[in-house]
C-alpha atoms as a PDB file:
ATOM      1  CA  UNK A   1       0.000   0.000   0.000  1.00  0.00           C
ATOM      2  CA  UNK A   2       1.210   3.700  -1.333  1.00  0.00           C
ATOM      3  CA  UNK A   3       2.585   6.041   1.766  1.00  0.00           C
ATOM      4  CA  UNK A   4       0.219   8.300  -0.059  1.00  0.00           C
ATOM      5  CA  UNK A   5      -2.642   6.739   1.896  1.00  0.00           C
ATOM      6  CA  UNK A   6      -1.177   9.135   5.515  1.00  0.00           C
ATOM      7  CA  UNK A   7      -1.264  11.993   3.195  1.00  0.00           C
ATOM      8  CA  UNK A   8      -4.478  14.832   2.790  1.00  0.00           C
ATOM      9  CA  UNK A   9      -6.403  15.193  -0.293  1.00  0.00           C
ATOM     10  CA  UNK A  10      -5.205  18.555  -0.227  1.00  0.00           C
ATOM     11  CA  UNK A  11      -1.467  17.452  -0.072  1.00  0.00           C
ATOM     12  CA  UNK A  12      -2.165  14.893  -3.115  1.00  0.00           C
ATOM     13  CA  UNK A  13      -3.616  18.003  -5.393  1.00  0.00           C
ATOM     14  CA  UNK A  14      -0.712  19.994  -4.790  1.00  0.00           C
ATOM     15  CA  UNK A  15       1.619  17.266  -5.732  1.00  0.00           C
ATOM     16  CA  UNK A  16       3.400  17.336  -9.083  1.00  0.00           C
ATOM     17  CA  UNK A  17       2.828  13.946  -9.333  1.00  0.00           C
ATOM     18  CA  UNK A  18      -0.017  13.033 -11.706  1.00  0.00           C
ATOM     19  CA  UNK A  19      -2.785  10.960  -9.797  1.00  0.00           C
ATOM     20  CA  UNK A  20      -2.911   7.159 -10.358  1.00  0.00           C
ATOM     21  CA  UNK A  21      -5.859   5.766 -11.849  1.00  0.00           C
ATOM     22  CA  UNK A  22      -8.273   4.237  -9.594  1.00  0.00           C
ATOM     23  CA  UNK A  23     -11.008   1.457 -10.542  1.00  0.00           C
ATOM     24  CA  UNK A  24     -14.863   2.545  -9.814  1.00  0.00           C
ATOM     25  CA  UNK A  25     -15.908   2.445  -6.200  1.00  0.00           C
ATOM     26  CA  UNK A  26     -18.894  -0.735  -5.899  1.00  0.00           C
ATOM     27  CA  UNK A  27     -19.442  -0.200  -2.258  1.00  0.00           C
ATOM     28  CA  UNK A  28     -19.718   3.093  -0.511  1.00  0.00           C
ATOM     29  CA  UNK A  29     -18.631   5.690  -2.720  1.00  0.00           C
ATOM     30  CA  UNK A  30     -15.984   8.936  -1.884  1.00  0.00           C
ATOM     31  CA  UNK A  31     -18.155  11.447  -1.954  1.00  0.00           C
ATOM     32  CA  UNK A  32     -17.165  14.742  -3.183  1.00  0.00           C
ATOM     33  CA  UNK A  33     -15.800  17.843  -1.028  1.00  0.00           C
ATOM     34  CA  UNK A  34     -17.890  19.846  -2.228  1.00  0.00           C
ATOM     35  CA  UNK A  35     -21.380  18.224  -1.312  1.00  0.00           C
ATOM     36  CA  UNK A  36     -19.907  17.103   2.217  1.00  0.00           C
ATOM     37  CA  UNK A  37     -18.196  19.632   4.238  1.00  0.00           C
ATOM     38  CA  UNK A  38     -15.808  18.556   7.135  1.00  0.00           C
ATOM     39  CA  UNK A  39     -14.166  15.879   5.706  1.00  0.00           C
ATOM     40  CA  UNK A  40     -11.197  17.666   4.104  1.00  0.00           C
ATOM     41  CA  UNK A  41      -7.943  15.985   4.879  1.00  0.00           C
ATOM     42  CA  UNK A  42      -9.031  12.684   4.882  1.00  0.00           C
ATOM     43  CA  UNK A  43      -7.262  10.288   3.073  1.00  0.00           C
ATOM     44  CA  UNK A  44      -7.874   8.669  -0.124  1.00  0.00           C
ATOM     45  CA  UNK A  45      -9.381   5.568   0.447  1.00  0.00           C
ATOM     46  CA  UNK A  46      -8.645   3.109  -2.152  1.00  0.00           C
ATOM     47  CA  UNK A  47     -11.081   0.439  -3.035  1.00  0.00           C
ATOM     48  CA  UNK A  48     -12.180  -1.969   0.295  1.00  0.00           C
ATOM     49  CA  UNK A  49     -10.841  -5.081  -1.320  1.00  0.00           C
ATOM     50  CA  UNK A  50      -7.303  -4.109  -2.191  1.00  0.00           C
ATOM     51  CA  UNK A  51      -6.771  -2.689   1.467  1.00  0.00           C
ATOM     52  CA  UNK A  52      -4.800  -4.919   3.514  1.00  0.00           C
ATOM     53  CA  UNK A  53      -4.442  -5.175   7.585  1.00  0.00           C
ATOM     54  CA  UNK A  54      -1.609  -3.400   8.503  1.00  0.00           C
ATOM     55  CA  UNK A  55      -2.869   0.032   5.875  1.00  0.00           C
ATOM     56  CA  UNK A  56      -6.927  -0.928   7.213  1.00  0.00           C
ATOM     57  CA  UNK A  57      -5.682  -0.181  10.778  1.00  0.00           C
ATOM     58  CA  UNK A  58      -3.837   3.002   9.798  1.00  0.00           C
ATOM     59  CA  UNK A  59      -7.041   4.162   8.097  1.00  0.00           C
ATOM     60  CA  UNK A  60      -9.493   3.380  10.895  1.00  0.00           C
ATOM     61  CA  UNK A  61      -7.695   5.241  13.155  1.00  0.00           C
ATOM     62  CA  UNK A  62      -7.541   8.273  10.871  1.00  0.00           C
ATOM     63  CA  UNK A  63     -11.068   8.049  10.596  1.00  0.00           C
ATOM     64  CA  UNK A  64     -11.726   7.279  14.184  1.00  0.00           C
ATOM     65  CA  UNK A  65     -10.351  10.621  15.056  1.00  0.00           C
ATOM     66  CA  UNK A  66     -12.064  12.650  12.854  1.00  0.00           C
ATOM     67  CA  UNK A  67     -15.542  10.600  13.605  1.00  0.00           C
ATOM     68  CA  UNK A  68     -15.051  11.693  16.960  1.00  0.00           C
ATOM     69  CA  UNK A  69     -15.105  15.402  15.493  1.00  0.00           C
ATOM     70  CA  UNK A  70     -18.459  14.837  13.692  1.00  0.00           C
ATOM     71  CA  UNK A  71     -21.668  15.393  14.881  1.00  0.00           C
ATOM     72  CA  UNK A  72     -24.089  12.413  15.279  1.00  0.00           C
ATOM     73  CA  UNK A  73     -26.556  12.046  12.544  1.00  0.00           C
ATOM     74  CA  UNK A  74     -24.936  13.939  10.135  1.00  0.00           C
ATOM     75  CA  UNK A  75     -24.200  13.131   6.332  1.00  0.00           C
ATOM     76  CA  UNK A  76     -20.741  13.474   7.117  1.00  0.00           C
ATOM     77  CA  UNK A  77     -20.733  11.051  10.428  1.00  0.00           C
ATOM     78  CA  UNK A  78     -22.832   8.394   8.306  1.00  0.00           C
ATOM     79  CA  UNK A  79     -19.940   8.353   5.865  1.00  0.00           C
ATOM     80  CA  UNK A  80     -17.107   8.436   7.916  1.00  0.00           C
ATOM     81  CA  UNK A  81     -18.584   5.402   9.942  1.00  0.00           C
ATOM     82  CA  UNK A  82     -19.731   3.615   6.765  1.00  0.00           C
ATOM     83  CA  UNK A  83     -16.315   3.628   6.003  1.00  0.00           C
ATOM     84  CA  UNK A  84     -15.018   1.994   9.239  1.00  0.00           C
ATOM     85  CA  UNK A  85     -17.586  -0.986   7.985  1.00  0.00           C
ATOM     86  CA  UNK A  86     -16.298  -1.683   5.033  1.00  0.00           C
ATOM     87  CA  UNK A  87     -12.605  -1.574   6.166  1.00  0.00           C
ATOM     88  CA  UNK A  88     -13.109  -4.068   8.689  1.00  0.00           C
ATOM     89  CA  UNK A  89     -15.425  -6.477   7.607  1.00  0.00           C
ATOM     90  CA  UNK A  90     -11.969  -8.398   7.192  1.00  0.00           C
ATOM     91  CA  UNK A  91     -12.409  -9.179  11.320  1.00  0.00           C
ATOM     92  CA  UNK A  92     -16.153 -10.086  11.096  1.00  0.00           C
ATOM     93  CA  UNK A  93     -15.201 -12.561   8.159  1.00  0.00           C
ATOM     94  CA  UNK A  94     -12.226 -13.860  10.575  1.00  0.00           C
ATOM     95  CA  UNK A  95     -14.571 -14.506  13.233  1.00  0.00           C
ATOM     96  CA  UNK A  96     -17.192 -15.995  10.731  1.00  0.00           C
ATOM     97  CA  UNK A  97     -14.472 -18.751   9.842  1.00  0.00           C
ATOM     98  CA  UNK A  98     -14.358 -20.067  13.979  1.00  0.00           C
ATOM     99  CA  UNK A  99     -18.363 -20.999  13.091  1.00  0.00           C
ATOM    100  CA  UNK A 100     -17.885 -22.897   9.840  1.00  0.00           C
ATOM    101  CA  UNK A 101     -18.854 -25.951  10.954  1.00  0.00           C
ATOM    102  CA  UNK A 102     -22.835 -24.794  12.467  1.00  0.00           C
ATOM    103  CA  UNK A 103     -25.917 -25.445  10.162  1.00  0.00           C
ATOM    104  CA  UNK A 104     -26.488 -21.780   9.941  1.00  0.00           C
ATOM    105  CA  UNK A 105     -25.377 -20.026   6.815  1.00  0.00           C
ATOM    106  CA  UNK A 106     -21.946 -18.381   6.307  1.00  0.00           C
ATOM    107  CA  UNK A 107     -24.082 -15.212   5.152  1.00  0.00           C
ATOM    108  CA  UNK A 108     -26.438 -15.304   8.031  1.00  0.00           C
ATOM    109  CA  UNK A 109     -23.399 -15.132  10.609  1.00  0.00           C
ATOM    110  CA  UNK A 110     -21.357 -12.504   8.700  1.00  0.00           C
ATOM    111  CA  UNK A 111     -24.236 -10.711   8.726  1.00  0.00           C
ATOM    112  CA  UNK A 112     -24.929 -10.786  12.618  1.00  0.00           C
ATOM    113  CA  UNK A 113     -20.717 -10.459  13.240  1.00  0.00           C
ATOM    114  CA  UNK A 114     -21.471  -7.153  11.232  1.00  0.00           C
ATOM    115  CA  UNK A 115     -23.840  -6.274  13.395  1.00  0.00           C
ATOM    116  CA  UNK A 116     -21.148  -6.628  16.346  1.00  0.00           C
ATOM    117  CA  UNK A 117     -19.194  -4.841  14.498  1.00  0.00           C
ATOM    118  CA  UNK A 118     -21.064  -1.641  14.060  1.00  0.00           C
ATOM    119  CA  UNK A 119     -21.540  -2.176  17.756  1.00  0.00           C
ATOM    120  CA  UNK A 120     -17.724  -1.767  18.480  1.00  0.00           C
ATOM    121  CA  UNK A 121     -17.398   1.358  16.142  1.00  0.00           C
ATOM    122  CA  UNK A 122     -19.973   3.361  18.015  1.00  0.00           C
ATOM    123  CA  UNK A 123     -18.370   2.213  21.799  1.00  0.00           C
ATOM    124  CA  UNK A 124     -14.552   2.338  20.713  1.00  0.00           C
ATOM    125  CA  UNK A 125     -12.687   5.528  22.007  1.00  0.00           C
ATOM    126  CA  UNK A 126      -9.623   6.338  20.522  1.00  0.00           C
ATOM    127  CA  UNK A 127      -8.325   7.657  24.155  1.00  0.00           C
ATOM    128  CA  UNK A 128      -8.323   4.062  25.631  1.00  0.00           C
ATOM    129  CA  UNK A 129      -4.836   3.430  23.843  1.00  0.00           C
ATOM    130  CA  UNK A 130      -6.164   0.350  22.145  1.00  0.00           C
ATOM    131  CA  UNK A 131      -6.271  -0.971  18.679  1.00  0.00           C
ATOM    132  CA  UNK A 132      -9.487  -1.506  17.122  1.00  0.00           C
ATOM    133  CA  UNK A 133      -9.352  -4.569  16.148  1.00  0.00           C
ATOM    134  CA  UNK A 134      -8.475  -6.005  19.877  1.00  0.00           C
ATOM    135  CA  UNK A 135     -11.356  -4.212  21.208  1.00  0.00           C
ATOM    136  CA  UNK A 136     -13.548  -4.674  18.166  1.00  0.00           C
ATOM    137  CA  UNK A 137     -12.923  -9.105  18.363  1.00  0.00           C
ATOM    138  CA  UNK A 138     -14.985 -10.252  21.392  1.00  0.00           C
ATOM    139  CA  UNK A 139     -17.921  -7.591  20.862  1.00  0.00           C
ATOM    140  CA  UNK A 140     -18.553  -9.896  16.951  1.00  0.00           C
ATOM    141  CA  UNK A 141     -17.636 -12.773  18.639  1.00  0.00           C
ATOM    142  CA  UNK A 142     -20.315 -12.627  21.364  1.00  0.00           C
ATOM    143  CA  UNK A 143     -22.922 -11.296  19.184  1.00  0.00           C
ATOM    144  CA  UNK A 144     -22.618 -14.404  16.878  1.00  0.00           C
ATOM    145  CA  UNK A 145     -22.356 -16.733  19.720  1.00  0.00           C
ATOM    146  CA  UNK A 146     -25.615 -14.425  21.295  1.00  0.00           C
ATOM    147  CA  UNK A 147     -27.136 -15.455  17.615  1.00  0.00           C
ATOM    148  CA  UNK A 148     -26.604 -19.187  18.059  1.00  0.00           C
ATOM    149  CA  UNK A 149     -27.364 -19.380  21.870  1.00  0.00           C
ATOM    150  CA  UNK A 150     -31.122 -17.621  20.886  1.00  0.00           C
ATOM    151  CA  UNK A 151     -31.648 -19.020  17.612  1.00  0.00           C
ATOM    152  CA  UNK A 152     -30.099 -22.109  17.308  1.00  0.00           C
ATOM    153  CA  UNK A 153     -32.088 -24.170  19.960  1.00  0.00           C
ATOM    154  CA  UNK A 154     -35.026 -26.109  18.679  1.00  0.00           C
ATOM    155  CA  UNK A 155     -36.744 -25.152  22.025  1.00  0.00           C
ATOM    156  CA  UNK A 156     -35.787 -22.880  23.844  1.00  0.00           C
ATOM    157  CA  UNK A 157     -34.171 -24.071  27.479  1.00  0.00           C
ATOM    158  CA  UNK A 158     -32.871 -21.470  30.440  1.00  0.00           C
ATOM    159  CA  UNK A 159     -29.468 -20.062  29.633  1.00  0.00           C
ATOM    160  CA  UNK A 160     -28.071 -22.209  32.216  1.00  0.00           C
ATOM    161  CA  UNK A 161     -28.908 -25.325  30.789  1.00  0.00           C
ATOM    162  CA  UNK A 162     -27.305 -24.089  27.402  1.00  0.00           C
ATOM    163  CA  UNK A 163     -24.338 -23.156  29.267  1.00  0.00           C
ATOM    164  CA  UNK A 164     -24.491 -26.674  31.288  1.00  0.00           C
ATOM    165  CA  UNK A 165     -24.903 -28.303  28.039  1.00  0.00           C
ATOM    166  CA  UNK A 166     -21.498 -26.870  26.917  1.00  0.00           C
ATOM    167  CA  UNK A 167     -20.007 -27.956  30.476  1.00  0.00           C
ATOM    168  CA  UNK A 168     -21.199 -31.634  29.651  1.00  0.00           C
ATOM    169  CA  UNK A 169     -19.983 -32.107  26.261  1.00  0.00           C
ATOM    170  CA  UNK A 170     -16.748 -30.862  27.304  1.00  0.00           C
ATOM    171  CA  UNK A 171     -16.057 -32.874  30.596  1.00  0.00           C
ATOM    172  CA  UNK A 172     -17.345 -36.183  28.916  1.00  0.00           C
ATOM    173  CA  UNK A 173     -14.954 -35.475  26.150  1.00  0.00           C
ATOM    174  CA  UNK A 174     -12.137 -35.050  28.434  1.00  0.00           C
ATOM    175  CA  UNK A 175     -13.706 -38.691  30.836  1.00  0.00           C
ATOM    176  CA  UNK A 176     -13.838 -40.551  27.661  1.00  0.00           C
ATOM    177  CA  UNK A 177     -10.280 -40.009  26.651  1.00  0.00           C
ATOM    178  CA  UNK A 178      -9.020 -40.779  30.061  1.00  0.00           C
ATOM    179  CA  UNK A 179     -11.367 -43.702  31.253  1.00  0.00           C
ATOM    180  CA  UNK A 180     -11.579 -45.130  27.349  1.00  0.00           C
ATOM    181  CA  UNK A 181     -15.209 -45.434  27.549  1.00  0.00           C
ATOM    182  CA  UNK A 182     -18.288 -43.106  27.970  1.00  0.00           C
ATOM    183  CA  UNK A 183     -18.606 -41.456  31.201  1.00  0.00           C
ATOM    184  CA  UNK A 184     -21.104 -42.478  34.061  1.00  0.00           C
ATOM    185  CA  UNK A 185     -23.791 -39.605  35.489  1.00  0.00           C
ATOM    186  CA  UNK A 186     -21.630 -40.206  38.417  1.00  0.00           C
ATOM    187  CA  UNK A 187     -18.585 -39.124  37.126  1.00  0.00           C
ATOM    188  CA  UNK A 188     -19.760 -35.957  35.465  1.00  0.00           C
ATOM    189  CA  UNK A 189     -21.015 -34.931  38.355  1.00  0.00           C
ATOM    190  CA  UNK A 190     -17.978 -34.958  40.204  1.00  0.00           C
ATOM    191  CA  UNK A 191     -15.714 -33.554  37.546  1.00  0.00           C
ATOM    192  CA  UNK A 192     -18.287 -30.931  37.526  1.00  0.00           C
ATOM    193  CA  UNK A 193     -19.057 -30.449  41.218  1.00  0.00           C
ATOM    194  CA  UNK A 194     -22.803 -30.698  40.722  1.00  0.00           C
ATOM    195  CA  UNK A 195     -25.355 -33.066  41.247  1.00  0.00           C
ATOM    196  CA  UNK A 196     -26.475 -36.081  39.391  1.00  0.00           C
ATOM    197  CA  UNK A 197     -29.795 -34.474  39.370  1.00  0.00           C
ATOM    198  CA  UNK A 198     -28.484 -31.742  37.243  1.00  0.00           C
ATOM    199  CA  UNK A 199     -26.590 -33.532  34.976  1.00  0.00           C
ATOM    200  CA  UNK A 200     -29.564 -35.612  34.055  1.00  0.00           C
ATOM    201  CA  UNK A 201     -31.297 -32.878  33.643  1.00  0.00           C
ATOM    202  CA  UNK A 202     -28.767 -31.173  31.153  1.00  0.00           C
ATOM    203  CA  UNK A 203     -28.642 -34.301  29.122  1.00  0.00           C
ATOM    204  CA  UNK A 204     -32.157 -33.739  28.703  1.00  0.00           C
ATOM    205  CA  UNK A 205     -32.011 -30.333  27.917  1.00  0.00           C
ATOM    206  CA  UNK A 206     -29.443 -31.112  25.168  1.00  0.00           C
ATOM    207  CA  UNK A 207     -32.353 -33.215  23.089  1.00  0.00           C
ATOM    208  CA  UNK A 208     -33.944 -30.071  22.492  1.00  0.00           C
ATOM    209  CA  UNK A 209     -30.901 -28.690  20.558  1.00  0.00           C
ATOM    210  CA  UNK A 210     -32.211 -30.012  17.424  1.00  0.00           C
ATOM    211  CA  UNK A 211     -35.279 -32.049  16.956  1.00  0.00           C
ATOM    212  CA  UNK A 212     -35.344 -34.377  13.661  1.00  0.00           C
ATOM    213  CA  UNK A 213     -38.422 -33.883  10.575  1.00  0.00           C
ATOM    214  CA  UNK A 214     -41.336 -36.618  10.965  1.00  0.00           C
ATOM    215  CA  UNK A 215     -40.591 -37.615   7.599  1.00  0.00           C
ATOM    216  CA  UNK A 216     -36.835 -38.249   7.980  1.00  0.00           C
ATOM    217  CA  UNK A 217     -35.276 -41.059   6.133  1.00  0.00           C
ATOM    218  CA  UNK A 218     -33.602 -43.977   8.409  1.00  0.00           C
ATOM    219  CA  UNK A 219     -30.661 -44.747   8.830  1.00  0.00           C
ATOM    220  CA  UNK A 220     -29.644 -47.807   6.199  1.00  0.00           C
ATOM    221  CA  UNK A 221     -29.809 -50.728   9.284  1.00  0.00           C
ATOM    222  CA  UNK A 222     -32.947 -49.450  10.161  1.00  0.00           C
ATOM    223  CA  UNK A 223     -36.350 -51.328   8.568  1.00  0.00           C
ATOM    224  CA  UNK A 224     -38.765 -49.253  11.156  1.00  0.00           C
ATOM    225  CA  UNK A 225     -40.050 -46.703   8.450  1.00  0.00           C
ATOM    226  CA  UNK A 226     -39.902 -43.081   9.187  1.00  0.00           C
ATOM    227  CA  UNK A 227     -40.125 -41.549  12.591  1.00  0.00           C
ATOM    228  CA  UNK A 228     -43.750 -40.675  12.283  1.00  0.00           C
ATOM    229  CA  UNK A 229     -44.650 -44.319  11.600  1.00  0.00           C
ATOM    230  CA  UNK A 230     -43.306 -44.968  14.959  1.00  0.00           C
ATOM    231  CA  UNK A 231     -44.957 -42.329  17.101  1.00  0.00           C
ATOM    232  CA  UNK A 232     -48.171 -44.095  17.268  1.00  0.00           C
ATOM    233  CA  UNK A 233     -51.468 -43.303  15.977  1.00  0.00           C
ATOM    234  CA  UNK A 234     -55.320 -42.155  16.873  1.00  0.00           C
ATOM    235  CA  UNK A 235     -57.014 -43.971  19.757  1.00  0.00           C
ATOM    236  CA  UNK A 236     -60.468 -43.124  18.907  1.00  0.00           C
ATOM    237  CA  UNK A 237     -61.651 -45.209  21.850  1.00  0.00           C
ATOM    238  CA  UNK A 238     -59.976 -42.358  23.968  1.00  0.00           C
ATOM    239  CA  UNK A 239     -63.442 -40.790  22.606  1.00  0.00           C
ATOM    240  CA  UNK A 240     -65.397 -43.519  24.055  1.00  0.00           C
ATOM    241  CA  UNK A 241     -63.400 -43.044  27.446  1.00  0.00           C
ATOM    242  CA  UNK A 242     -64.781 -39.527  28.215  1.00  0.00           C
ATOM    243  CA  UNK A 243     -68.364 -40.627  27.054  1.00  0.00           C
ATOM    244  CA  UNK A 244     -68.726 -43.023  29.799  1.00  0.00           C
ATOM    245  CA  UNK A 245     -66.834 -40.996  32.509  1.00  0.00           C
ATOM    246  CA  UNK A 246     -69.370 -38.300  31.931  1.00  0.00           C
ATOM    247  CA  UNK A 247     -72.339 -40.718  32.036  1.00  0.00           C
ATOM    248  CA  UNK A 248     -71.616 -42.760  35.001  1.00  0.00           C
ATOM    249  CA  UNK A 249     -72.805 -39.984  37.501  1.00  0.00           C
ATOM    250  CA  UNK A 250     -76.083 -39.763  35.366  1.00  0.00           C
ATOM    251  CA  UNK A 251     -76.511 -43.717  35.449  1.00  0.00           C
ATOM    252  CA  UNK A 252     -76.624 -43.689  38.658  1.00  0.00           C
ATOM    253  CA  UNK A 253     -79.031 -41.246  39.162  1.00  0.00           C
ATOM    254  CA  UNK A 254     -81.654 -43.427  37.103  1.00  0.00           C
ATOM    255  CA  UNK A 255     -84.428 -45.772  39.000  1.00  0.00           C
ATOM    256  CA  UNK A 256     -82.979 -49.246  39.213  1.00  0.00           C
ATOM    257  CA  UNK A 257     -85.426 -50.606  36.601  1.00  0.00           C
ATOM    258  CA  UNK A 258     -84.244 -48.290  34.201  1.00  0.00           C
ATOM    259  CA  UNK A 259     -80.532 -49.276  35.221  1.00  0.00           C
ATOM    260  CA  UNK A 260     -80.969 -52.833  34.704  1.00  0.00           C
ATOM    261  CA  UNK A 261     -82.587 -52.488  31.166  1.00  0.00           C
ATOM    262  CA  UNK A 262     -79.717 -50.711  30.055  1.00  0.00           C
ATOM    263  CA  UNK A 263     -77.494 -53.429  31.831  1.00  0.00           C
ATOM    264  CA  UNK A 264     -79.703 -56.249  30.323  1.00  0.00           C
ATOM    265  CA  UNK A 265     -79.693 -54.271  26.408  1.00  0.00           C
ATOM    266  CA  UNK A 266     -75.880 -53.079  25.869  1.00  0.00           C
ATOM    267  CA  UNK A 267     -73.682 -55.177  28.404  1.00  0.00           C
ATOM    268  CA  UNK A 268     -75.162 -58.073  28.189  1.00  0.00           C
ATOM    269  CA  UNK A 269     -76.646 -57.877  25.033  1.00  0.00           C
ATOM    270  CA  UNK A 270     -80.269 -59.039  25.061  1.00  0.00           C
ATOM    271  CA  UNK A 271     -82.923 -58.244  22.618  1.00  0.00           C
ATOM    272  CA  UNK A 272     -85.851 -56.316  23.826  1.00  0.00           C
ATOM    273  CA  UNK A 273     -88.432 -59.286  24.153  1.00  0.00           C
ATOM    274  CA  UNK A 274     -85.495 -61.192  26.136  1.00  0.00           C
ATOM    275  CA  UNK A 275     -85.376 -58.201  28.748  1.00  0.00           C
ATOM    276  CA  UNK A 276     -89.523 -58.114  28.466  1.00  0.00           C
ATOM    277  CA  UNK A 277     -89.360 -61.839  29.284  1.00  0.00           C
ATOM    278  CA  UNK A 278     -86.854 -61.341  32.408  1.00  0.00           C
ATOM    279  CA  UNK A 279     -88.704 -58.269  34.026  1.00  0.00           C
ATOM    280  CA  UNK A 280     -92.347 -59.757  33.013  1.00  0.00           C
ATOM    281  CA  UNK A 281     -92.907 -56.771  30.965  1.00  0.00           C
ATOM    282  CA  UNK A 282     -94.282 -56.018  27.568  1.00  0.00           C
ATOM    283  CA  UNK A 283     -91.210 -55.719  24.667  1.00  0.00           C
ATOM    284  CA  UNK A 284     -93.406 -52.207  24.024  1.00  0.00           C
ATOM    285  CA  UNK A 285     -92.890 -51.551  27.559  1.00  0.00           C
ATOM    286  CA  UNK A 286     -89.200 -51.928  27.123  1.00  0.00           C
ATOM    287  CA  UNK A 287     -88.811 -50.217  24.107  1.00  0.00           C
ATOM    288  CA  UNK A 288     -91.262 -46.792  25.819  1.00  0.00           C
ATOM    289  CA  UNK A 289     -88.281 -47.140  29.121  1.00  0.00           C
ATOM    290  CA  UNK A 290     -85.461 -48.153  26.884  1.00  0.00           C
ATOM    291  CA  UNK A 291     -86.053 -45.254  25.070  1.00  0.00           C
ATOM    292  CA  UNK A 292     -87.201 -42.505  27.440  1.00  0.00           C
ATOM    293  CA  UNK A 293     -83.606 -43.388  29.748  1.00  0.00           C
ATOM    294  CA  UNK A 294     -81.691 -42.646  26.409  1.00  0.00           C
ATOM    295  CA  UNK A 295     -83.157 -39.148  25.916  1.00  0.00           C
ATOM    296  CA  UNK A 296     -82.442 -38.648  29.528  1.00  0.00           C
ATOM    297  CA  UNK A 297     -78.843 -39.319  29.426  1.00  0.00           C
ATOM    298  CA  UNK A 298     -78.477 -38.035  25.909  1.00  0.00           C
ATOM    299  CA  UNK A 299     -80.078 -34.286  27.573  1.00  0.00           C
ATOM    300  CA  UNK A 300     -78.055 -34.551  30.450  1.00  0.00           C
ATOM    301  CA  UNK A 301     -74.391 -34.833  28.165  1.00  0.00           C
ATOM    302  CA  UNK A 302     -76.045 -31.865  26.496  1.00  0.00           C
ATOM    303  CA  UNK A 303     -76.111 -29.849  29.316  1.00  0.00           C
ATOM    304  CA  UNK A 304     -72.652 -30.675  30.682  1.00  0.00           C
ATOM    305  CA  UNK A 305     -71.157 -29.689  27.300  1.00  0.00           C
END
């Protein structure tokens, strides 16, 4: 990268030098001095993608100080801290690359690390005495690990169980190497200093990390069909359950007669002239009872409903 970049505008006009030619601007464009005021002396700032690190760092801190000059919400101040994106979406990309291996998309995370990012310009103070990009790391760091910790669950569990989740995989990575074999509640526990209680209950809250589709595929050794083929199916007896729940209180409010008809028709079975023939009734007599109880109970489910 030219010196020239530490050098004013002003400095480069006066220079006998004859300006190099400079390939069109696709991002945010330089604007012109004469439709922004305040930003005389600022460098020229060559095209995003042909900056590298150590000239990117030299440039931010330019601009830092003369962002600190500018009043909030100005044309000028948008610029200046435009600028300060684009020349360090280098780190956000950097910190992207630690999260290659999560399901989200590399796009999705840049874009929340930029977000982080924009965060750091508008808390970082020149006066501290330290370089951006140290201070600027762990603020896009934590806001793409923020994105993953409230996004990535499949149900959402209390922070501490996340975190405990972490704790588990960790410490049963660490057992498994040393005991050559999978680690007992037990033993997390104690290389943890909590309770079996708790680990049990992280290793159930680490299920609801992802959950698998219905229809997924089996695995190749597997002949069981897809998972929803294995969740059961509809009981519609359940259906005939809360039916006779509901009418047992109203049974037993009927006159024993009536009681024992309805025992005699649908337990046991018997046609109307057998229950005439075991209560020494008319089968029209049975049918009048038989069918007076049944509007009975059928009024009373009404009304409950």
């Amino acid at each position: 990268m030219s010196p020239r970049l530490d050098e004013s505008r002003t400095d480069q006009a006066t220079s006998t030098l004859p300006p190099e030619p400079r390939s069109p601007r696709t991002e945010v464009e330089q604007p012109a001095s004469d439709t922004l005021e305040g930003l005389e002396g600022l460098p020229e700032i060559p095209p995003y993608d042909e900056v590298g690190p150590l000239d990117a760092r030299a440039l931010s801190k330019t601009l830092f100080e003369r962002l600190e000059s500018l009043e909030e919400g100005t044309h000028e101040y948008s610029y200046v801290r435009n600028t300060l994106v684009e020349l360090n979406l280098a780190l956000v990309k950097f910190a992207a690359s630690r999260f290659r291996s999560r399901s989200e998309p590399m796009e999705d995370i840049i874009q929340v690390g930029t977000i982080g990012l924009i965060k750091a310009i508008d808390r970082f103070e020149l006066s501290r005495g330290v370089e951006f990009p140290t201070f600027a790391m762990p603020t896009i760091v934590g806001e793409i690990k923020r994105f993953f910790r409230d996004t990535s669950w499949s149900v959402r569990v209390p922070r501490r169980l996340q975190e405990l989740r972490l704790d588990l995989a960790k410490a049963g990575d660490e057992l498994a190497q040393q005991l050559d074999r999978a680690p007992t509640v037990g033993e997390l526990a104690e290389r943890l200093g909590i309770s079996n209680e708790e680990v049990v209950e992280g290793m159930a809250a680490s299920n609801a990390y992802t959950a698998s589709s219905l229809d997924a595929q089996p695995e190749e050794d597997d002949s069981e069909g897809a998972l929803a083929d294995r969740i059961g199916y509809e009981d519609h007896g359940l259906e005939g359950i809360e039916y006779v729940e509901s009418l047992k209180p109203l049974i037993a409010e009927l006159p024993p007669r009536d009681r024992k008809i309805l025992s005699l028709r649908f337990v046991a079975g018997m046609t109307q002239s057998e229950i005439g023939d075991e209560l020494g009734i008319s089968q029209m007599h049975v049918s009048r009872l038989l069918s007076r109880t049944l509007v009975r109970l059928r009024k009373g489910l009404t009304v409950e409903e």
